[in-house]
Protein backbone atom coordinates (compact mmCIF):
# COMPACT_ATOMS: atom_id res chain seq x y z
CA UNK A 1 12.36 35.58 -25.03
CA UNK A 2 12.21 31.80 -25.43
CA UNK A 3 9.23 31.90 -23.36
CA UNK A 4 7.59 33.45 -26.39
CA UNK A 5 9.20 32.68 -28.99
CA UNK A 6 9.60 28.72 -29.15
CA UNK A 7 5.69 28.85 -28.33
CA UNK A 8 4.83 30.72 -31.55
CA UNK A 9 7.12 28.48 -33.34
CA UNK A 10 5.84 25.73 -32.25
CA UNK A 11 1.81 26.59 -32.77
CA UNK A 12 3.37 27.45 -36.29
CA UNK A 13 4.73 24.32 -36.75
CA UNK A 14 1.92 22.02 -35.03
CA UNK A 15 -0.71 24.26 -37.46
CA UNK A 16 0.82 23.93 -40.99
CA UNK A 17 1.88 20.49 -40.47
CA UNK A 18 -1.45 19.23 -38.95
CA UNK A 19 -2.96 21.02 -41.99
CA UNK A 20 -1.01 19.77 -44.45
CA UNK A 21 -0.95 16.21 -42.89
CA UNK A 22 -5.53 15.87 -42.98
CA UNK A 23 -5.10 17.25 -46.59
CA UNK A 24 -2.90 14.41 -47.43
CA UNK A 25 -4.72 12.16 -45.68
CA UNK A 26 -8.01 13.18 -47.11
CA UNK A 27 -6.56 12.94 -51.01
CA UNK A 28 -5.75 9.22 -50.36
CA UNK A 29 -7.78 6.59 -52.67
CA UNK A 30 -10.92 6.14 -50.70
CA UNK A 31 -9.98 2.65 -49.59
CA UNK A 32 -7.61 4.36 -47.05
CA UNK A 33 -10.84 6.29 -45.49
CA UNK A 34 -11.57 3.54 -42.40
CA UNK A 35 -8.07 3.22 -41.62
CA UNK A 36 -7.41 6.58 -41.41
CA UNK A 37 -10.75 7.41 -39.33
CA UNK A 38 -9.85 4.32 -37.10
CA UNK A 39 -6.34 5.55 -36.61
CA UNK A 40 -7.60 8.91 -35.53
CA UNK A 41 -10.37 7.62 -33.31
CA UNK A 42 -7.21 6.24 -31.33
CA UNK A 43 -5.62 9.76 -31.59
CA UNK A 44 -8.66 11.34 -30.15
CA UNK A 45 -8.36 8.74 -27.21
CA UNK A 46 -5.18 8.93 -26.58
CA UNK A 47 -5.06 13.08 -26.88
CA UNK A 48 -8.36 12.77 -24.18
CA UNK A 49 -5.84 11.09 -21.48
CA UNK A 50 -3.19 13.11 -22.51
CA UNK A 51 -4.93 16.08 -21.54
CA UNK A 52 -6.81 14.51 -18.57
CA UNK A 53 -3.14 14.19 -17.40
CA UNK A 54 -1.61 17.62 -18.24
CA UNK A 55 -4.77 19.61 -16.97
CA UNK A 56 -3.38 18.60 -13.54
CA UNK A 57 -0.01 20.10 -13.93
CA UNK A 58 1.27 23.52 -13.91
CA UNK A 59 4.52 23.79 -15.67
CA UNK A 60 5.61 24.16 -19.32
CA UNK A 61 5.94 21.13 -20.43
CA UNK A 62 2.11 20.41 -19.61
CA UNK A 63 1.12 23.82 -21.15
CA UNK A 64 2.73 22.33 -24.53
CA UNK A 65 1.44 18.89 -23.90
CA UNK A 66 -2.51 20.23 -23.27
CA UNK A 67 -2.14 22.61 -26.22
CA UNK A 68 -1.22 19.54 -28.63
CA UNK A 69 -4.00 17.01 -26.99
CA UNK A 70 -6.76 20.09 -28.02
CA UNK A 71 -5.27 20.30 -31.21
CA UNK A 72 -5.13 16.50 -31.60
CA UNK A 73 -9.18 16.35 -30.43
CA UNK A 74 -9.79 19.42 -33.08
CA UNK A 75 -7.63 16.70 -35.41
CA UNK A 76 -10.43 14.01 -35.36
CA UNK A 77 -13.55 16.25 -36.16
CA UNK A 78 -11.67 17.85 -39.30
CA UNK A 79 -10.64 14.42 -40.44
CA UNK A 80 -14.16 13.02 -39.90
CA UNK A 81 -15.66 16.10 -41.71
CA UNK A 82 -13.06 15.69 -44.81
CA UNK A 83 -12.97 11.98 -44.94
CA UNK A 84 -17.17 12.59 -45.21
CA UNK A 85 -18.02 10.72 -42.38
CA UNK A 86 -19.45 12.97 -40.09
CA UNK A 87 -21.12 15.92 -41.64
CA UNK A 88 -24.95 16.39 -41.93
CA UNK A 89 -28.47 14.84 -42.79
CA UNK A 90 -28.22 16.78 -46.23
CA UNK A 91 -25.49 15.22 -48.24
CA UNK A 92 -26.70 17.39 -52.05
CA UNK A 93 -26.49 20.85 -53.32
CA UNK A 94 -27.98 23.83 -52.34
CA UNK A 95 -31.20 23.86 -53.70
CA UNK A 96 -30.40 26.39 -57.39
CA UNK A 97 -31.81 30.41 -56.47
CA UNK A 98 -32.46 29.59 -52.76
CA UNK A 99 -32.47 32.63 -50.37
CA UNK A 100 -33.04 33.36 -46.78
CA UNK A 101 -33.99 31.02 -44.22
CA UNK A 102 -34.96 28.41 -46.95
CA UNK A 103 -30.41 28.81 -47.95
CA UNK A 104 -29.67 28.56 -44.07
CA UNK A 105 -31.81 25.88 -43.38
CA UNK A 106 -30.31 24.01 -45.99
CA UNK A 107 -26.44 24.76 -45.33
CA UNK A 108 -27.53 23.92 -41.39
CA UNK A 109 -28.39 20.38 -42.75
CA UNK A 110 -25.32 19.91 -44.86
CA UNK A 111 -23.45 20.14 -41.52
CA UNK A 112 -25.79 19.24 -38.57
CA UNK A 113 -23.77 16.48 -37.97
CA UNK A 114 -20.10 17.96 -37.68
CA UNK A 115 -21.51 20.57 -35.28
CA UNK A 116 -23.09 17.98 -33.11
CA UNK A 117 -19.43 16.21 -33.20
CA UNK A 118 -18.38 20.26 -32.04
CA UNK A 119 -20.55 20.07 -29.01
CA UNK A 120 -19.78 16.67 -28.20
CA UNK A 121 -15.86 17.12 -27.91
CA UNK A 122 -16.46 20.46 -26.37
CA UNK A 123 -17.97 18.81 -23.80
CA UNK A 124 -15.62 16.09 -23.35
CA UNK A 125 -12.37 18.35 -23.61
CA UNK A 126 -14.39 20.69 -20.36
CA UNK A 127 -15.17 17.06 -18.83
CA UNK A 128 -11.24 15.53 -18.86
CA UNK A 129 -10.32 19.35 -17.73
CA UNK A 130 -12.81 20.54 -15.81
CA UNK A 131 -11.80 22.29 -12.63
CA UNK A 132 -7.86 21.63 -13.08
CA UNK A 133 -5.04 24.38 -12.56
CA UNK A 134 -4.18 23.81 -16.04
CA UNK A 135 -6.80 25.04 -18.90
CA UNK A 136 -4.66 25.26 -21.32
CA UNK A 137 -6.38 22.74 -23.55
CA UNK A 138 -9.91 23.90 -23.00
CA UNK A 139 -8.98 27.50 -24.31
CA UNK A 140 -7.08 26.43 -27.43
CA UNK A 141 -10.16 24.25 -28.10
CA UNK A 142 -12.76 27.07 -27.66
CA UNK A 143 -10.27 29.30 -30.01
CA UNK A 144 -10.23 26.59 -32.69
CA UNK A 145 -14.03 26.67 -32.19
CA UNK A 146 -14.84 30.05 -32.24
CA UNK A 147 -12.75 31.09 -35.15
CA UNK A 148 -14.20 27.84 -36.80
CA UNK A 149 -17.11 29.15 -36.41
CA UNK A 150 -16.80 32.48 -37.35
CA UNK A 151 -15.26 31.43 -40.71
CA UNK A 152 -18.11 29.29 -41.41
CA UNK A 153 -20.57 32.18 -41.27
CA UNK A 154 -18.20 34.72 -43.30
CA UNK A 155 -18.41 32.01 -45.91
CA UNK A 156 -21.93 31.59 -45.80
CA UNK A 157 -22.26 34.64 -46.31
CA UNK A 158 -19.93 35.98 -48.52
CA UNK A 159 -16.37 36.55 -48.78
CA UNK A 160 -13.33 36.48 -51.92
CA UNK A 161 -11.32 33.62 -51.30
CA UNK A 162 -13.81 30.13 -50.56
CA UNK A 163 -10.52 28.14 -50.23
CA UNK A 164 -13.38 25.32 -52.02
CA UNK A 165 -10.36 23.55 -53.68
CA UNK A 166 -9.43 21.76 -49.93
CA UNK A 167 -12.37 20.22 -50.54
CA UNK A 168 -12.32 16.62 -51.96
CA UNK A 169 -14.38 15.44 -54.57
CA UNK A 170 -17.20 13.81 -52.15
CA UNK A 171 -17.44 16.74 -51.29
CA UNK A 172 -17.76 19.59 -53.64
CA UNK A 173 -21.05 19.92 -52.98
CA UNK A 174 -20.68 21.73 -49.82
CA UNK A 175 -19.53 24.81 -52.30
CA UNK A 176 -22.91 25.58 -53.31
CA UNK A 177 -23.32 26.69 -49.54
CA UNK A 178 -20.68 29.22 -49.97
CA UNK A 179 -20.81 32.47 -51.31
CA UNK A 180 -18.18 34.70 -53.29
CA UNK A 181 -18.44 38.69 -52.23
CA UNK A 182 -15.78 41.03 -51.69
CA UNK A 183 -17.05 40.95 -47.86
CA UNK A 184 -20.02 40.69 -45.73
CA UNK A 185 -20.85 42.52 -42.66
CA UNK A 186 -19.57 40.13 -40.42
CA UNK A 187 -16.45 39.89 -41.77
CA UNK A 188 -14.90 43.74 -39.82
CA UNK A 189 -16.91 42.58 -36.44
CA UNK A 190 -15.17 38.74 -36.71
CA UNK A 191 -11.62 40.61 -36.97
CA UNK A 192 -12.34 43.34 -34.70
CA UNK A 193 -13.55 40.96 -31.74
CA UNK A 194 -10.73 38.69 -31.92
CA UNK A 195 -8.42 41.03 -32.34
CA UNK A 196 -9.50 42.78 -28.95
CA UNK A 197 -9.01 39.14 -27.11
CA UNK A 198 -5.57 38.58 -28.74
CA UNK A 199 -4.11 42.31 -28.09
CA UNK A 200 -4.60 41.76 -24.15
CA UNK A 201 -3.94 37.96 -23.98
CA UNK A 202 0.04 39.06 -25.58
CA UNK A 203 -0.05 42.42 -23.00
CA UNK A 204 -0.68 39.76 -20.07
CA UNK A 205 2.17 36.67 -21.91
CA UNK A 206 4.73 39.13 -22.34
CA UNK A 207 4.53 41.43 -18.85
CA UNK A 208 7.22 41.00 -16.52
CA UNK A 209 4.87 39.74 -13.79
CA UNK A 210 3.65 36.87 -15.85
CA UNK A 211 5.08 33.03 -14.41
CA UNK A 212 6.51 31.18 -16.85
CA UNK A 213 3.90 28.89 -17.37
CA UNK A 214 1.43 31.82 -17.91
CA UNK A 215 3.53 33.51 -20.55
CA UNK A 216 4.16 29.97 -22.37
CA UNK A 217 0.58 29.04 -21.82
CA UNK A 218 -0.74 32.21 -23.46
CA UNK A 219 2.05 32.46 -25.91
CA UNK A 220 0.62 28.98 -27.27
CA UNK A 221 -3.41 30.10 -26.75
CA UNK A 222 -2.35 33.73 -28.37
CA UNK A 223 0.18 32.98 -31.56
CA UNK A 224 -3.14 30.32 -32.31
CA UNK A 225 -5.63 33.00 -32.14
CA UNK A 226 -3.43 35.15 -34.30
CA UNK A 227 -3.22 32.57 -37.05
CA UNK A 228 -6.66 32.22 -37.14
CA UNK A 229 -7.13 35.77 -37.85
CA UNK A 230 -4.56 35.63 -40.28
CA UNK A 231 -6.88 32.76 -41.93
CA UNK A 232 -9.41 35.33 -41.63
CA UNK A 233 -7.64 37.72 -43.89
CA UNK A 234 -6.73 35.27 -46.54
CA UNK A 235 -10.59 35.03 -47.42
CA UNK A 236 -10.69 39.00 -48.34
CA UNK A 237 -7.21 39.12 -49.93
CA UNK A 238 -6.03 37.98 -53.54
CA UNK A 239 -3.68 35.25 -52.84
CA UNK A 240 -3.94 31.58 -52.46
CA UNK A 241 -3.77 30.13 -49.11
CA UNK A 242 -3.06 26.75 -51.25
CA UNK A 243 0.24 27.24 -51.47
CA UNK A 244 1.25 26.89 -48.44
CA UNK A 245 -0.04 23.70 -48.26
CA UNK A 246 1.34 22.27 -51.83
CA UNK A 247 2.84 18.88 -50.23
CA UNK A 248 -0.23 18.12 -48.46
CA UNK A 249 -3.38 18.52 -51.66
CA UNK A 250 -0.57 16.55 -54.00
CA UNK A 251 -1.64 13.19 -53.02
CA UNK A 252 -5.14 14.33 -55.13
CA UNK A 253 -2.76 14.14 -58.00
């Protein structure tokens, strides 16, 4: 049971406080901006080697260990995206009654930049990885991403709950990219196809033939994957995601 259970607790833990923690961050006086970016530039290094180092090991401990370093790399782009440093070529609204490609060019600019950063430490998370017993790392990073992406597209193009208050001031603008519908079409496909990768990936973690780095490994990957889907549903549900995250949005206060 531990072999499961500690796992979920601990992607539970590592997700609300790393959540909580950029939010904080990000509410800081802007003064605070470089030294927070540096700081995390060092994080991203250091989370690099870390998983250079675990990729090469098959036992629990390095299943944990990878599974933070990815989470550490996802770290810096959300902090560079928040803090406003690394976001797109278009930096202004959306331009007032814009529709179709003209609206999706437009919200592609306002975030060029942070999915260029995407690639970039895709790349480098396969490259520190690539070909070791251990890919822990590179398949919590491709979750992050893929969910990531997928709830940048339901927001785009329509759903109930924007979440637009985690955004800071410098960047409020970004909400004129979003869209507020009950749901889009996207929306039952983005639940349906993660669901059908998270069902299996807990029937293989919890079978008796599993090794215990497996289980643990997929435990970590998994209880991620489920949370994101669970993210998913708070932007078609009437509640407030917010609150959940009170201690880290009061240093905007």
């Amino acid at each position: 049971m531990a072999l499961h259970v500690l796992p979920v607790l601990f992607t539970l833990l590592v997700w609300w406080f790393s959540t909580g923690a950029i939010l904080y961050l990000n509410g800081l006086p802007n003064r605070t901006f470089k030294w927070t970016m540096g700081l995390a530039s060092v994080m991203l290094a250091l989370a690099l080697w870390g998983l250079s180092v675990s990729s090469l090991q098959i036992s629990i401990g390095s299943a944990y260990c990878a599974f933070l370093c990815a989470v550490l790399v996802w770290a810096w782009q959300e902090i560079a995206f928040l803090l406003g440093y690394v976001t797109g070529p278009r930096r202004v609204p959306c331009t007032p009654g814009a529709t179709g490609w003209k609206r999706t060019s437009e919200a592609i600019q306002a975030v060029l930049h942070h999915e260029l950063a995407l690639i970039g430490l895709a790349i480098a998370v396969a490259a520190v990885s690539w070909d070791a017993p251990n890919q822990t790392g590179l398949w919590t990073f491709g979750i992050l991403w893929a969910m990531r992406t997928s709830a940048k597209l339901n927001i785009f193009l329509g759903v109930r709950n924007l979440a637009e208050s985690f955004l800071p001031d410098h960047l409020r603008y970004m909400e004129t990219y979003f869209r507020r519908a009950p749901m889009n079409a996207l929306f039952p496909f983005s639940v349906i196809l993660s669901s059908a990768v998270a069902i299996p990936m807990w029937m293989t973690a919890i079978a008796p033939t599993t090794s215990e780095f497996q289980a643990v490994q997929l435990s970590l990957i998994g209880a991620m994957l489920v949370l994101a889907i669970v993210e998913h549903g708070f932007m078609v549900v009437p509640l407030a995601p917010e609150a959940l995250w009170k201690w880290g949005l009061s240093s905007r206060k």
